[in-house]
N, C-alpha and C. Protein backbone atom coordinates (compact mmCIF):
# COMPACT_ATOMS: atom_id res chain seq x y z
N UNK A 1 0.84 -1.19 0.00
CA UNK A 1 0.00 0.00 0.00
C UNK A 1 0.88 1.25 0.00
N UNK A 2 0.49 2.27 -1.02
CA UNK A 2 1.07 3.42 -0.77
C UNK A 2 1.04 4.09 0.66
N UNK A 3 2.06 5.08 0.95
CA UNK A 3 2.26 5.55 2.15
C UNK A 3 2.04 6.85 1.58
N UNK A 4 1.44 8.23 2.03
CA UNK A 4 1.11 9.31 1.61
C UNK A 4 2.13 10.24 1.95
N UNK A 5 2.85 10.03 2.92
CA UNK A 5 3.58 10.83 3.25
C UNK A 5 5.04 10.48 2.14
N UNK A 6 5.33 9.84 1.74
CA UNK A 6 6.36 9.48 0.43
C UNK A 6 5.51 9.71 -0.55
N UNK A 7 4.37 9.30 -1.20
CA UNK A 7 3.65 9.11 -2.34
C UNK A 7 3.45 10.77 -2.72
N UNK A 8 3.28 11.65 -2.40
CA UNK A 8 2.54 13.11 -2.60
C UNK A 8 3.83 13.50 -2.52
N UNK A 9 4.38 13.39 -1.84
CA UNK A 9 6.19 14.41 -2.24
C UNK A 9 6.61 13.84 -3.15
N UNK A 10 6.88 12.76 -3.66
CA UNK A 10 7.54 12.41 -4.78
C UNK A 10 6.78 12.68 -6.03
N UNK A 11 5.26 12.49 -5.98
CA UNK A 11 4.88 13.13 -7.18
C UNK A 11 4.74 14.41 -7.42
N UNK A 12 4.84 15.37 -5.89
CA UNK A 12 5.19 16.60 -6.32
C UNK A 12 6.57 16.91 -6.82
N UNK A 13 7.50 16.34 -6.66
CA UNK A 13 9.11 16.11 -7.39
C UNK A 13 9.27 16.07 -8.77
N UNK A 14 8.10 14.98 -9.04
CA UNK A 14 7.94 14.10 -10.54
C UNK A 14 7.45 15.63 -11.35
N UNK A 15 6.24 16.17 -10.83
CA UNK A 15 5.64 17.22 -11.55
C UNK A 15 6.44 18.19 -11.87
N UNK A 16 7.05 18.61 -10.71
CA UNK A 16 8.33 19.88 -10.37
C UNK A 16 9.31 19.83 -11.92
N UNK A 17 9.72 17.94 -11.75
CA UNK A 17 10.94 18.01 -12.40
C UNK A 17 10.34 18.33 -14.06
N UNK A 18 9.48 17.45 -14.28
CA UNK A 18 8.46 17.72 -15.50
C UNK A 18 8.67 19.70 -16.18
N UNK A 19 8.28 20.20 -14.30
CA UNK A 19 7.94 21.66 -14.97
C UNK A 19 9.27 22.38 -15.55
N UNK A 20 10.12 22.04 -14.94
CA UNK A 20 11.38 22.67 -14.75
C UNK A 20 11.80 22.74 -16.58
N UNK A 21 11.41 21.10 -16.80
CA UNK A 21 11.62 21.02 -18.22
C UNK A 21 10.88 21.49 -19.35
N UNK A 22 9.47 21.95 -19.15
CA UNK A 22 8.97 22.59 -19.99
C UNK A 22 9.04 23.92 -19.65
N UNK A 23 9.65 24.46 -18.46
CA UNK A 23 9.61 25.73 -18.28
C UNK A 23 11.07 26.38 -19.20
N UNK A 24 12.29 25.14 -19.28
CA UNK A 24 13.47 26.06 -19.88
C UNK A 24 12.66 25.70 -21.72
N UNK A 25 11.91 25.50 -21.75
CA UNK A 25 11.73 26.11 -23.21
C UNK A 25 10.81 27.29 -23.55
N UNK A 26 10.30 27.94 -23.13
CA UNK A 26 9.95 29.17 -22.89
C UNK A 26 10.46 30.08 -24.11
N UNK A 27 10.25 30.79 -24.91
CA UNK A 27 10.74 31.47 -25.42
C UNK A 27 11.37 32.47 -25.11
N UNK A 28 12.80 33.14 -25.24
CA UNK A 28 12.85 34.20 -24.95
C UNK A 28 12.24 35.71 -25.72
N UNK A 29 12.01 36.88 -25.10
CA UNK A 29 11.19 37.78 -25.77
C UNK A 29 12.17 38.64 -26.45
N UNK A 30 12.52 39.08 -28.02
CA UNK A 30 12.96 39.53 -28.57
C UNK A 30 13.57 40.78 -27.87
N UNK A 31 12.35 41.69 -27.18
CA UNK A 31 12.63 42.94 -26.67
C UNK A 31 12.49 42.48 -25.11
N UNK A 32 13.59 43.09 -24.08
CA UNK A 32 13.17 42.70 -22.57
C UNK A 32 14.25 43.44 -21.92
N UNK A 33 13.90 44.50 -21.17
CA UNK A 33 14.96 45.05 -20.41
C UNK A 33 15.18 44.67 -18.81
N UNK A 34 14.22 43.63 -18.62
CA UNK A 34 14.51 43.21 -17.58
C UNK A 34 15.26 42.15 -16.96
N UNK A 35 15.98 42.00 -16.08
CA UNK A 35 17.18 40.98 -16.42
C UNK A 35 17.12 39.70 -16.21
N UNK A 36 15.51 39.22 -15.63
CA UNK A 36 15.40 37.95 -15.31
C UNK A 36 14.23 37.78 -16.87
N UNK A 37 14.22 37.13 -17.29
CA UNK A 37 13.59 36.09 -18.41
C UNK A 37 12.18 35.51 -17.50
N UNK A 38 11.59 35.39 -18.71
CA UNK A 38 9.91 34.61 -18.10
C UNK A 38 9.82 33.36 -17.52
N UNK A 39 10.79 32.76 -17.46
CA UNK A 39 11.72 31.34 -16.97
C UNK A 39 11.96 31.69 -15.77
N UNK A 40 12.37 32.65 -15.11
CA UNK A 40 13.00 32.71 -13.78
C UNK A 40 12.06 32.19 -12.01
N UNK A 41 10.61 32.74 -12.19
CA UNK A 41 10.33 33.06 -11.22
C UNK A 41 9.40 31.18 -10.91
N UNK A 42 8.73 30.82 -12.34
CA UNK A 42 8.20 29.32 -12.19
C UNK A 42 9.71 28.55 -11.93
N UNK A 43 10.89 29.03 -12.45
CA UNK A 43 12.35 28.06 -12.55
C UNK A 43 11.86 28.01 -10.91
N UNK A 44 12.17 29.16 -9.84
CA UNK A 44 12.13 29.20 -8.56
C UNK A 44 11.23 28.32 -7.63
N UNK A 45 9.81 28.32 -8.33
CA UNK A 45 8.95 28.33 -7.72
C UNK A 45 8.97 26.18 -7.52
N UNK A 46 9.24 25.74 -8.81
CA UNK A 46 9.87 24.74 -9.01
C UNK A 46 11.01 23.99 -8.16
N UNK A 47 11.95 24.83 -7.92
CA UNK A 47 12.74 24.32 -7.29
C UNK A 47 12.69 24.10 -5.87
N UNK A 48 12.31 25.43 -5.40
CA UNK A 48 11.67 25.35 -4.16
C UNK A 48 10.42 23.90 -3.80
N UNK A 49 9.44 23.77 -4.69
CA UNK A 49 8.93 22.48 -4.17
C UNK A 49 9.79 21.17 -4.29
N UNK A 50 10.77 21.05 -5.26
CA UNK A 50 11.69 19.78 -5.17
C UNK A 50 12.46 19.90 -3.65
N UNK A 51 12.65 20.96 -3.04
CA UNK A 51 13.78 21.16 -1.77
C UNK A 51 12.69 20.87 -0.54
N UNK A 52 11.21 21.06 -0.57
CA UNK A 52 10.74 21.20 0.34
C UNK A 52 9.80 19.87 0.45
N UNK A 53 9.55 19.06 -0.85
CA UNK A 53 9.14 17.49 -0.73
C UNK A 53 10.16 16.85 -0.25
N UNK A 54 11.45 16.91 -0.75
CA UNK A 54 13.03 16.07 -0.55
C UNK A 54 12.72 16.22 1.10
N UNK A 55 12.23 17.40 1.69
CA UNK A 55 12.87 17.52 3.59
C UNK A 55 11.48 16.96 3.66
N UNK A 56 10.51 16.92 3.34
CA UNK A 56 9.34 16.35 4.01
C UNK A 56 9.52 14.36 3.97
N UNK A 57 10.01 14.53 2.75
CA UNK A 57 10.23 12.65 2.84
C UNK A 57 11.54 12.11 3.60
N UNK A 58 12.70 13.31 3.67
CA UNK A 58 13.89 13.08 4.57
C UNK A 58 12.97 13.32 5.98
N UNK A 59 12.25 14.19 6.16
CA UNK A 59 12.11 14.31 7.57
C UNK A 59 11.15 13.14 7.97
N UNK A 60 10.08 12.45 7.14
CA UNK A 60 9.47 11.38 8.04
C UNK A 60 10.33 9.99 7.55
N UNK A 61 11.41 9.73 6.86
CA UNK A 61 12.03 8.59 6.78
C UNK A 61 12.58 8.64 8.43
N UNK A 62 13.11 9.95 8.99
CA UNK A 62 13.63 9.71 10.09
C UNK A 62 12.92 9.58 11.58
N UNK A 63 11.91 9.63 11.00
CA UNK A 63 10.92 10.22 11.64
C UNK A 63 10.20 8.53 12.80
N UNK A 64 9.87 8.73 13.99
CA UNK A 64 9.05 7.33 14.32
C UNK A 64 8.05 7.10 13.70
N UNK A 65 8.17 5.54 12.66
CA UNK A 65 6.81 5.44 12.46
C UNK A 65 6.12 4.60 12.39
N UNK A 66 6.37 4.24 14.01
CA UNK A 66 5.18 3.75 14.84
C UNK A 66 3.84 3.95 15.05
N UNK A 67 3.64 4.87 14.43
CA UNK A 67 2.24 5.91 14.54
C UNK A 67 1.16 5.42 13.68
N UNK A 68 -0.23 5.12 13.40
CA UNK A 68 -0.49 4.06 12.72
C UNK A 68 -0.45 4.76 11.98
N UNK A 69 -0.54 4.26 10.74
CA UNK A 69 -0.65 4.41 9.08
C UNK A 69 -2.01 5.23 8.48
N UNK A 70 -1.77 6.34 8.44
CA UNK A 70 -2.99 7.06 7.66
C UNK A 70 -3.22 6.23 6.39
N UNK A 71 -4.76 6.58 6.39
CA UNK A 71 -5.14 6.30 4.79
C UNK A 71 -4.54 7.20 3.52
N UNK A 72 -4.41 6.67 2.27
CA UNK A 72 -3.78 7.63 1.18
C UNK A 72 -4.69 8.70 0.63
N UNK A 73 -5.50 8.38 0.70
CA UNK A 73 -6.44 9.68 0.38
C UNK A 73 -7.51 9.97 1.60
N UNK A 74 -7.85 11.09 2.51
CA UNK A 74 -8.65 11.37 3.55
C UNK A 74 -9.72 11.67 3.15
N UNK A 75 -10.46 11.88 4.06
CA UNK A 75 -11.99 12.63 3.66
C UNK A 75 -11.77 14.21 3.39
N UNK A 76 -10.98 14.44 4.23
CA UNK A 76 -10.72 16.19 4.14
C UNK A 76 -9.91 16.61 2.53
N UNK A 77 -8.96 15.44 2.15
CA UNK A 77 -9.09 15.74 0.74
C UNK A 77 -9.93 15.51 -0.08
N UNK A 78 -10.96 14.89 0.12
CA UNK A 78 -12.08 14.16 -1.13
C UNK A 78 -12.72 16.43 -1.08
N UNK A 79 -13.44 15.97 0.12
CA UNK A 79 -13.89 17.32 0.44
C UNK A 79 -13.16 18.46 -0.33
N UNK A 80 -11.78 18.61 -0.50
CA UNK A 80 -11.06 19.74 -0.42
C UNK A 80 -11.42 19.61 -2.29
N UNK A 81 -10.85 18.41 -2.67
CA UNK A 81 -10.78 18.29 -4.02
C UNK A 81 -12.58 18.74 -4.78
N UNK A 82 -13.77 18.01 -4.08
CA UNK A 82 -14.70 18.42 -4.72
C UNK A 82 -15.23 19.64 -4.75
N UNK A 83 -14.55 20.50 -3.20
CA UNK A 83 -14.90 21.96 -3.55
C UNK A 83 -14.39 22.68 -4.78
N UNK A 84 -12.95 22.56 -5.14
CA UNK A 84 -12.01 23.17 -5.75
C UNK A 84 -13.19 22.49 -7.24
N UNK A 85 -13.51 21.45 -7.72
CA UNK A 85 -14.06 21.28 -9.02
C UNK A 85 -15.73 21.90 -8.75
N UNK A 86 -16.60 22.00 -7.40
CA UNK A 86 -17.50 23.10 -7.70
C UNK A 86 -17.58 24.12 -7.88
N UNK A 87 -16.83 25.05 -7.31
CA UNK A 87 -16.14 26.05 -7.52
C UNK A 87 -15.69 26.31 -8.94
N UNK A 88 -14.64 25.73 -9.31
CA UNK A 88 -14.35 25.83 -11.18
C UNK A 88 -15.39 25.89 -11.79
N UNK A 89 -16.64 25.00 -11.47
CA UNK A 89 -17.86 24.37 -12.47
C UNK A 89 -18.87 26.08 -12.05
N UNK A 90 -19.28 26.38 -10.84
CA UNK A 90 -20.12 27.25 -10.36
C UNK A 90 -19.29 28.84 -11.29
N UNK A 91 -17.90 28.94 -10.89
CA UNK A 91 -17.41 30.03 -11.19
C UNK A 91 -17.75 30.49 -12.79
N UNK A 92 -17.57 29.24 -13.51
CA UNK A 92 -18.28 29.92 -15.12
C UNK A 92 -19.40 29.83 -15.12
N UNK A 93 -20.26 29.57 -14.46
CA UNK A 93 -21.85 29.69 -14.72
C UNK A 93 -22.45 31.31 -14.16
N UNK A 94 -21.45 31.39 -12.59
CA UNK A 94 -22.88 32.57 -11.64
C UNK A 94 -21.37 33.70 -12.25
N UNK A 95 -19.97 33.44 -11.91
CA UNK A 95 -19.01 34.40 -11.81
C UNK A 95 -18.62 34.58 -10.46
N UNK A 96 -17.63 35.24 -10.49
CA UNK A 96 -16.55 35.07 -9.19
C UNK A 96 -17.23 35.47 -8.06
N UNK A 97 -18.04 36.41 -8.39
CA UNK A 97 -18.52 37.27 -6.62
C UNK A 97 -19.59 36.42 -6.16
N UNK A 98 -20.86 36.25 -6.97
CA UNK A 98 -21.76 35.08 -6.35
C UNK A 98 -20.75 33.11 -6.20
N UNK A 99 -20.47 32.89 -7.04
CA UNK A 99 -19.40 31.55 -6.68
C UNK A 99 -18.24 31.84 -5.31
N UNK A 100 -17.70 32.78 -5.04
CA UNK A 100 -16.81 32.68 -3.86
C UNK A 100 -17.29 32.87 -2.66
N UNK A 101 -18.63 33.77 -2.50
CA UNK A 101 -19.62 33.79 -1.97
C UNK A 101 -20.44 32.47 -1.44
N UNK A 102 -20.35 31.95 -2.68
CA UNK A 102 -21.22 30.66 -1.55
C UNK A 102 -20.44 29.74 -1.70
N UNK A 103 -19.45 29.46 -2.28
CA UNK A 103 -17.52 28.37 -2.09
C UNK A 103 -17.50 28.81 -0.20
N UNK A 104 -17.35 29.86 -0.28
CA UNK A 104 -16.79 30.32 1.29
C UNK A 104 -18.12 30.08 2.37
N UNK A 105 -19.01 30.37 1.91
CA UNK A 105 -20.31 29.89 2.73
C UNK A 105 -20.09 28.23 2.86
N UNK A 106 -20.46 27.38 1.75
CA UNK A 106 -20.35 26.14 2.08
C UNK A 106 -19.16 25.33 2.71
N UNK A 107 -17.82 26.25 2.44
CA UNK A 107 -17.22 25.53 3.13
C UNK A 107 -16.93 25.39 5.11
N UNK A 108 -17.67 27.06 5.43
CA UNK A 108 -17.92 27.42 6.77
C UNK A 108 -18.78 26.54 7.12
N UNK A 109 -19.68 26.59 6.51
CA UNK A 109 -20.96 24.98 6.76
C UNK A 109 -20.62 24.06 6.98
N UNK A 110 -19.65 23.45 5.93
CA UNK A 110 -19.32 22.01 6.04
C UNK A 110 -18.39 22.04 7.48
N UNK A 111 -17.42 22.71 7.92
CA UNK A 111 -17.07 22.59 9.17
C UNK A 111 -17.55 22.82 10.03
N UNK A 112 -19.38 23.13 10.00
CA UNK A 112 -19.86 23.70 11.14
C UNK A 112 -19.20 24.59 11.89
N UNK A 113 -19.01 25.86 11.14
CA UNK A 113 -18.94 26.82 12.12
C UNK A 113 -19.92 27.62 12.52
N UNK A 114 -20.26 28.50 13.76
CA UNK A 114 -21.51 28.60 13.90
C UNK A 114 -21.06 30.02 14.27
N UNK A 115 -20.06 30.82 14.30
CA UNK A 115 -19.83 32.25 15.08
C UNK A 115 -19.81 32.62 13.24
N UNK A 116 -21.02 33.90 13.78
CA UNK A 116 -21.16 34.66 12.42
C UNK A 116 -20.40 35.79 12.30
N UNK A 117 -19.22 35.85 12.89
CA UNK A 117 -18.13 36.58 12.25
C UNK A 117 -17.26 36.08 11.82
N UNK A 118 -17.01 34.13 11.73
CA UNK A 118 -16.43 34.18 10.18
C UNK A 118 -17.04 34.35 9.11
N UNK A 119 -18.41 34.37 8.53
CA UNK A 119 -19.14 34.36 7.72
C UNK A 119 -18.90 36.21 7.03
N UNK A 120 -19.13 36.90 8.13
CA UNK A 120 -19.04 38.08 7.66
C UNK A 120 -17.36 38.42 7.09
N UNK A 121 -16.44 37.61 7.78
CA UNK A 121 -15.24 38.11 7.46
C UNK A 121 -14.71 37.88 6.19
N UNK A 122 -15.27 36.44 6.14
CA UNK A 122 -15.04 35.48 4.50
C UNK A 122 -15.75 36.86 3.33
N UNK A 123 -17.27 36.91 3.40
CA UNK A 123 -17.86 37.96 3.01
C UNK A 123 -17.09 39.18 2.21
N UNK A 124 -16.90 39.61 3.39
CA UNK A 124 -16.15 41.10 3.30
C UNK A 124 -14.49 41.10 2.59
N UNK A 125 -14.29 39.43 2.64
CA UNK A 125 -12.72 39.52 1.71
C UNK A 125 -13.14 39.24 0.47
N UNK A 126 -14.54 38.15 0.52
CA UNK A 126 -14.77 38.21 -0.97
C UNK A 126 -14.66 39.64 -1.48
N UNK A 127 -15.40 40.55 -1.55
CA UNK A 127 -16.15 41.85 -2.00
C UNK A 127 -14.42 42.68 -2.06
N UNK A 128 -13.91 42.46 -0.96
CA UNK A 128 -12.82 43.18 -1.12
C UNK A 128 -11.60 42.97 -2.30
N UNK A 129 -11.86 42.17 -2.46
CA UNK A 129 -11.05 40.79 -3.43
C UNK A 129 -11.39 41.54 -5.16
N UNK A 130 -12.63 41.46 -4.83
CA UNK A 130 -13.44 42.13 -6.24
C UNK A 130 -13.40 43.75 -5.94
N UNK A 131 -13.63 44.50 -5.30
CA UNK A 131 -13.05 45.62 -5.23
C UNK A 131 -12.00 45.84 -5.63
N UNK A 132 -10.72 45.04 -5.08
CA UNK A 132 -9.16 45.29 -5.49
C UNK A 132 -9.10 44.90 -7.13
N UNK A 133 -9.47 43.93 -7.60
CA UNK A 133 -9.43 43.80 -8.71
C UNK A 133 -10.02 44.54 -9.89
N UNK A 134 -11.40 44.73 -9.67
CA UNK A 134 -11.63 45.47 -10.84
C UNK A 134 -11.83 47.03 -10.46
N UNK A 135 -11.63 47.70 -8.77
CA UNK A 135 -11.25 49.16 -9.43
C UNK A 135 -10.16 49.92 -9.52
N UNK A 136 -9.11 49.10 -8.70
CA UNK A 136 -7.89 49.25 -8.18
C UNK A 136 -6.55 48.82 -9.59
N UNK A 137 -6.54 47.37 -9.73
CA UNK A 137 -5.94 46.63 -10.63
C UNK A 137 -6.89 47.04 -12.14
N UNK A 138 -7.85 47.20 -12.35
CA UNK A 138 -8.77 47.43 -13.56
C UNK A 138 -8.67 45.82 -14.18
N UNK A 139 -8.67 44.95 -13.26
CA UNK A 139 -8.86 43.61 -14.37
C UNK A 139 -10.63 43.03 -13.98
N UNK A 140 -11.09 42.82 -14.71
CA UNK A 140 -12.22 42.59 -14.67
C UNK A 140 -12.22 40.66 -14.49
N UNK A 141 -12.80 39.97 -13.27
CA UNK A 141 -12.90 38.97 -12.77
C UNK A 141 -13.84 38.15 -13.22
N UNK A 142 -14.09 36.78 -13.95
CA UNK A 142 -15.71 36.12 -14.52
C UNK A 142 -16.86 36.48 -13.84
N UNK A 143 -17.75 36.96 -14.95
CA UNK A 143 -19.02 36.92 -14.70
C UNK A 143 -19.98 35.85 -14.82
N UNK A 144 -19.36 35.36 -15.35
CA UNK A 144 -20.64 33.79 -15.54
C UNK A 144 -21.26 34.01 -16.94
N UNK A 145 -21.54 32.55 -17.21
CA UNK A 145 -22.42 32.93 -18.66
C UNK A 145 -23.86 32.92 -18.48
N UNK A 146 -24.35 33.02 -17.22
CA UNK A 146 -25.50 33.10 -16.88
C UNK A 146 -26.05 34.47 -16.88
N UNK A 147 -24.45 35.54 -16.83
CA UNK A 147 -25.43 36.83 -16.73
C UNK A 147 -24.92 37.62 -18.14
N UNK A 148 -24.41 37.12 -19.14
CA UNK A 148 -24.18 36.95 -20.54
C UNK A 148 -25.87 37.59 -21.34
């Protein structure tokens, strides 16, 4: 049986190393006065997860593990994973402000939380989120094709 704590770092390694390699083909941009290339910051971001799976699988090889054996996939990931694909699916239909809106509602639900100042706080970062973006940044965030 897979062990999760080896299995998820090494395929984050596998992916890493993958990216690393499609990232040095990148084109460079004819015109660029800046001195790092469009390669630099994914090169980083890359490397950094190969250094930080390597200490997570060095640190529980050394690690006691006597401790019983988690399952390879939890409930809190099934959960985590089917929000992240309602969310994708909801976000092109309603658009970002009604979809994060109730992403952040259902997920306060599903943990039963019951103090309604996380609700308002989640709330108020949504809106703020969309504030910063489209009057601040001027990028305009999905609307959904529902309001198309």
């Amino acid at each position: 049986m897979f062990n999760r704590n080896i299995f998820f770092p090494s395929l984050m390694i596998l992916f890493s190393i993958i990216a690393l390699v499609l990232i040095s083909q990148f084109p460079e941009p004819r015109y660029q006065d800046a001195p790092v290339g469009a390669d630099f910051f994914p090169s980083v971001i890359a490397v950094l997860q190969i250094i930080i799976c390597s200490v997570l699988i060095i640190q529980y090889k050394r690690s006691d593990k006597a401790t019983k054996e988690k399952p390879l996939i939890s409930s809190h990931a099934i959960f985590g994973f089917t929000l992240l694909i309602g969310y994708a699916t909801l976000i092109t239909f309603v658009g970002y402000l009604l979809a994060s809106l109730i992403g952040f509602t259902y997920y306060l639900m599903y943990h039963r939380i019951k103090k309604p100042s996380y609700y308002i706080i989640a709330w108020i970062f949504v809106f703020a989120i969309y504030f910063l973006f489209s009057e601040v940044f001027i990028i305009s965030l999905p609307e959904g094709l529902l309001f198309y």
